[in-house]
C-alpha atoms as a PDB file:
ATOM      1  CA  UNK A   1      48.626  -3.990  29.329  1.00  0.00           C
ATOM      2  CA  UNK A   2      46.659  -1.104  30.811  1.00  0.00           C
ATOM      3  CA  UNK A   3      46.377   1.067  27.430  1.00  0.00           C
ATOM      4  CA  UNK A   4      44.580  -2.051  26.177  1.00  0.00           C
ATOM      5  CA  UNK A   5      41.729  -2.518  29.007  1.00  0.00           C
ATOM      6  CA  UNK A   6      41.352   1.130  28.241  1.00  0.00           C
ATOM      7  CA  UNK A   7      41.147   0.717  24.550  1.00  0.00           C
ATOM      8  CA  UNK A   8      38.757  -2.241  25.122  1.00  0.00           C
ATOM      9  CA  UNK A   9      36.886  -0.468  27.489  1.00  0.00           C
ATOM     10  CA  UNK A  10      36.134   2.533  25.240  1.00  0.00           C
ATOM     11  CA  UNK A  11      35.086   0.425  22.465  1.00  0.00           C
ATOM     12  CA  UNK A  12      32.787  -1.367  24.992  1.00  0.00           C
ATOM     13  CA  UNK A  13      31.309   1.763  25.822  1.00  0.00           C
ATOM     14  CA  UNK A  14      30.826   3.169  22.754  1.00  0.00           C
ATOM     15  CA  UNK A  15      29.192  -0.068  20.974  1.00  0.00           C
ATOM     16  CA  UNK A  16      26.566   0.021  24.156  1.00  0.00           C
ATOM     17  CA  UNK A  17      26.139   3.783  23.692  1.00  0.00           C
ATOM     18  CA  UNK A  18      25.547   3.610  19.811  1.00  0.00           C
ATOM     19  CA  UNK A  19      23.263   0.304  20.862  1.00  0.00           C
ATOM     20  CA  UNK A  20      21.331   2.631  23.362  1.00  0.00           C
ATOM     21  CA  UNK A  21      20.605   4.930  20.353  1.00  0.00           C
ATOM     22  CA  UNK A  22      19.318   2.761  18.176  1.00  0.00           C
ATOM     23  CA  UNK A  23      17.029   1.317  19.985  1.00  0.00           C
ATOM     24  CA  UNK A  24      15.773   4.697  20.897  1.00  0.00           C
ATOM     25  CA  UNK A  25      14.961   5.664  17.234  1.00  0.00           C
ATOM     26  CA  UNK A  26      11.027   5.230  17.142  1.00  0.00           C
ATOM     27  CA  UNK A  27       9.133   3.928  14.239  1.00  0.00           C
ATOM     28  CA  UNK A  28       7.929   7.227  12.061  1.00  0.00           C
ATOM     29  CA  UNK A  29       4.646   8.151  12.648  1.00  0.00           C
ATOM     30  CA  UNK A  30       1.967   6.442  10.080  1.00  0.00           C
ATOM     31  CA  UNK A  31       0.498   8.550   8.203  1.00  0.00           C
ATOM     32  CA  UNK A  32      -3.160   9.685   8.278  1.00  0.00           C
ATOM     33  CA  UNK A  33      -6.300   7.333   7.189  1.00  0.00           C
ATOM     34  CA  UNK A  34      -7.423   8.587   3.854  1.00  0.00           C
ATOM     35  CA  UNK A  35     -10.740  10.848   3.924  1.00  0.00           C
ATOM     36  CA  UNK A  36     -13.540   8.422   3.027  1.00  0.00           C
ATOM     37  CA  UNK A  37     -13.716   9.640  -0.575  1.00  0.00           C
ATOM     38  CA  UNK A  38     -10.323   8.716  -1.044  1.00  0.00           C
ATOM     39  CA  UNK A  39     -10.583   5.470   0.571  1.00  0.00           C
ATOM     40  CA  UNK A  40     -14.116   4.533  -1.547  1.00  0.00           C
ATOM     41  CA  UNK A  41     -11.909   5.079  -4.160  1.00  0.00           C
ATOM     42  CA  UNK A  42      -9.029   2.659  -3.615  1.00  0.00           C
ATOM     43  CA  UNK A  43     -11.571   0.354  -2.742  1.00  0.00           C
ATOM     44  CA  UNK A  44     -12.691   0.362  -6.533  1.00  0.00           C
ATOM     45  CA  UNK A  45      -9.649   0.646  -7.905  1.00  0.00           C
ATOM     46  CA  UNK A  46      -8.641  -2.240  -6.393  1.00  0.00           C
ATOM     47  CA  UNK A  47     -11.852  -4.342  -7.014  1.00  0.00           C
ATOM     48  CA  UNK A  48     -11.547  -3.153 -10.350  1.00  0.00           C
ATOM     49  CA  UNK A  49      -8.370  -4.514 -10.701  1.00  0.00           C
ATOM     50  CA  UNK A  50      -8.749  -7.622  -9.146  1.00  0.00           C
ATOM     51  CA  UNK A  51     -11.475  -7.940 -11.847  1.00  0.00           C
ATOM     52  CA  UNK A  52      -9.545  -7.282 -14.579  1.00  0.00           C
ATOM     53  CA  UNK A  53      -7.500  -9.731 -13.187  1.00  0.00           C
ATOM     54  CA  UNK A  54      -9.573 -12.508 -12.945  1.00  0.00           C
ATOM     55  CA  UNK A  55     -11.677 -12.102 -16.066  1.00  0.00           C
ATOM     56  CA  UNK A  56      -8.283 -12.238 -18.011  1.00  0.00           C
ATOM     57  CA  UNK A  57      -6.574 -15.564 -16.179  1.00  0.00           C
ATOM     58  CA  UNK A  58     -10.192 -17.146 -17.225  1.00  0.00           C
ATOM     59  CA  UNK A  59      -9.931 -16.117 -21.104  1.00  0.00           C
ATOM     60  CA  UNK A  60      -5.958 -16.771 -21.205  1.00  0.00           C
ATOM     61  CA  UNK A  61      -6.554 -20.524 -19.843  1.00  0.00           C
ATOM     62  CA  UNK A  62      -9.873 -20.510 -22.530  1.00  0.00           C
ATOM     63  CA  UNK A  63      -6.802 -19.122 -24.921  1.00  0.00           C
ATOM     64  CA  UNK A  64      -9.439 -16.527 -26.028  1.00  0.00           C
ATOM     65  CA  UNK A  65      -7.074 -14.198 -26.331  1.00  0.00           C
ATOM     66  CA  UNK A  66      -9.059 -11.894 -28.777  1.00  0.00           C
ATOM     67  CA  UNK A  67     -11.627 -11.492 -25.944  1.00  0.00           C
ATOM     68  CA  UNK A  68      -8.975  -9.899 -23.664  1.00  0.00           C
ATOM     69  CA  UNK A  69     -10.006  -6.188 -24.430  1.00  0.00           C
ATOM     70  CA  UNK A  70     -13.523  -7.296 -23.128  1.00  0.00           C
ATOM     71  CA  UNK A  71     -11.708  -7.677 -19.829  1.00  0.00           C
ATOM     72  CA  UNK A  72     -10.425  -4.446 -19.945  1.00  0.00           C
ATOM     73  CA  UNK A  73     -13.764  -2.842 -20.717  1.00  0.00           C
ATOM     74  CA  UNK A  74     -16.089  -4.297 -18.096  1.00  0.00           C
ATOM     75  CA  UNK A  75     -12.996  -3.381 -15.262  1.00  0.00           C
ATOM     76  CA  UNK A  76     -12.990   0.302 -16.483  1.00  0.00           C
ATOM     77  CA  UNK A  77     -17.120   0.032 -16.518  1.00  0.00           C
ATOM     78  CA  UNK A  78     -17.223  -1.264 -13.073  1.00  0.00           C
ATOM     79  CA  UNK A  79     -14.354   1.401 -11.693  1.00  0.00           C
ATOM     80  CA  UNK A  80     -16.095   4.444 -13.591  1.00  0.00           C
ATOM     81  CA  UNK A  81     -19.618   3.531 -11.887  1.00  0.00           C
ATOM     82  CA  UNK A  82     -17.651   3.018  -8.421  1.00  0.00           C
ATOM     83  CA  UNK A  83     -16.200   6.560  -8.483  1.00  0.00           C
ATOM     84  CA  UNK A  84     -19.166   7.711  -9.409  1.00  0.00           C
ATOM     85  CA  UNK A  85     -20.975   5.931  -6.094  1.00  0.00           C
ATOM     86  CA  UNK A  86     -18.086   7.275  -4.226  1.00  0.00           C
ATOM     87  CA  UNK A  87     -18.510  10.943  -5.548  1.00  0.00           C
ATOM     88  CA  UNK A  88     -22.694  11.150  -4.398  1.00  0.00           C
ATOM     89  CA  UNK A  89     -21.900   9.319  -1.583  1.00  0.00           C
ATOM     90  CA  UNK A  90     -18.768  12.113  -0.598  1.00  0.00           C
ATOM     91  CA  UNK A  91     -21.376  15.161  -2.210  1.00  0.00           C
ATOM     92  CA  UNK A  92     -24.546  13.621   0.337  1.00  0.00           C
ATOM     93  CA  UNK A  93     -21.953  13.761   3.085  1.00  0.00           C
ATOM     94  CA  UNK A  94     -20.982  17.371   2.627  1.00  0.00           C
ATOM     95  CA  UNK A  95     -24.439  18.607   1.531  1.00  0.00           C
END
């Protein structure tokens, strides 16, 4: 009977000890905010995206589906003028 409190006992005492570790373990660190150029950036890539997106739900419920390139076009238009607004904005910064 007493090599069984023991056994329980251990058991007991290592379940709290590997409980009290765990809840030790922090979250990792979060990384670093982008630099504004990056972040200008995203934030076209995603509007352009979301653009793309949009412009081709409208023309596949119009079923103009041999307009979809036209979609494609005015997202990479709008993105390639962004980055370019990021880029003078990130070169007016530095300069």
């Amino acid at each position: 009977m007493r090599n069984w409190k023991v056994a329980a006992g251990v058991v007991l005492t290592a379940g709290f000890l590997f409980v009290a570790a765990c809840k030790e373990k922090k979250e990792p660190p979060k990384p670093p905010p982008p630099d504004p150029l990056t972040a200008c950036r995203n934030v076209c890539k995603n509007a352009s995206e979301k653009m793309f997106q949009e412009c081709s739900d409208e023309l596949t419920k119009q079923q103009a589906f041999d307009r979809l390139t036209e979609c494609n076009t005015k997202a990479d238009d709008y993105s390639k003028n962004c980055r370019t607004e990021c880029d003078k904005k990130a070169a007016a910064t530095q300069g």
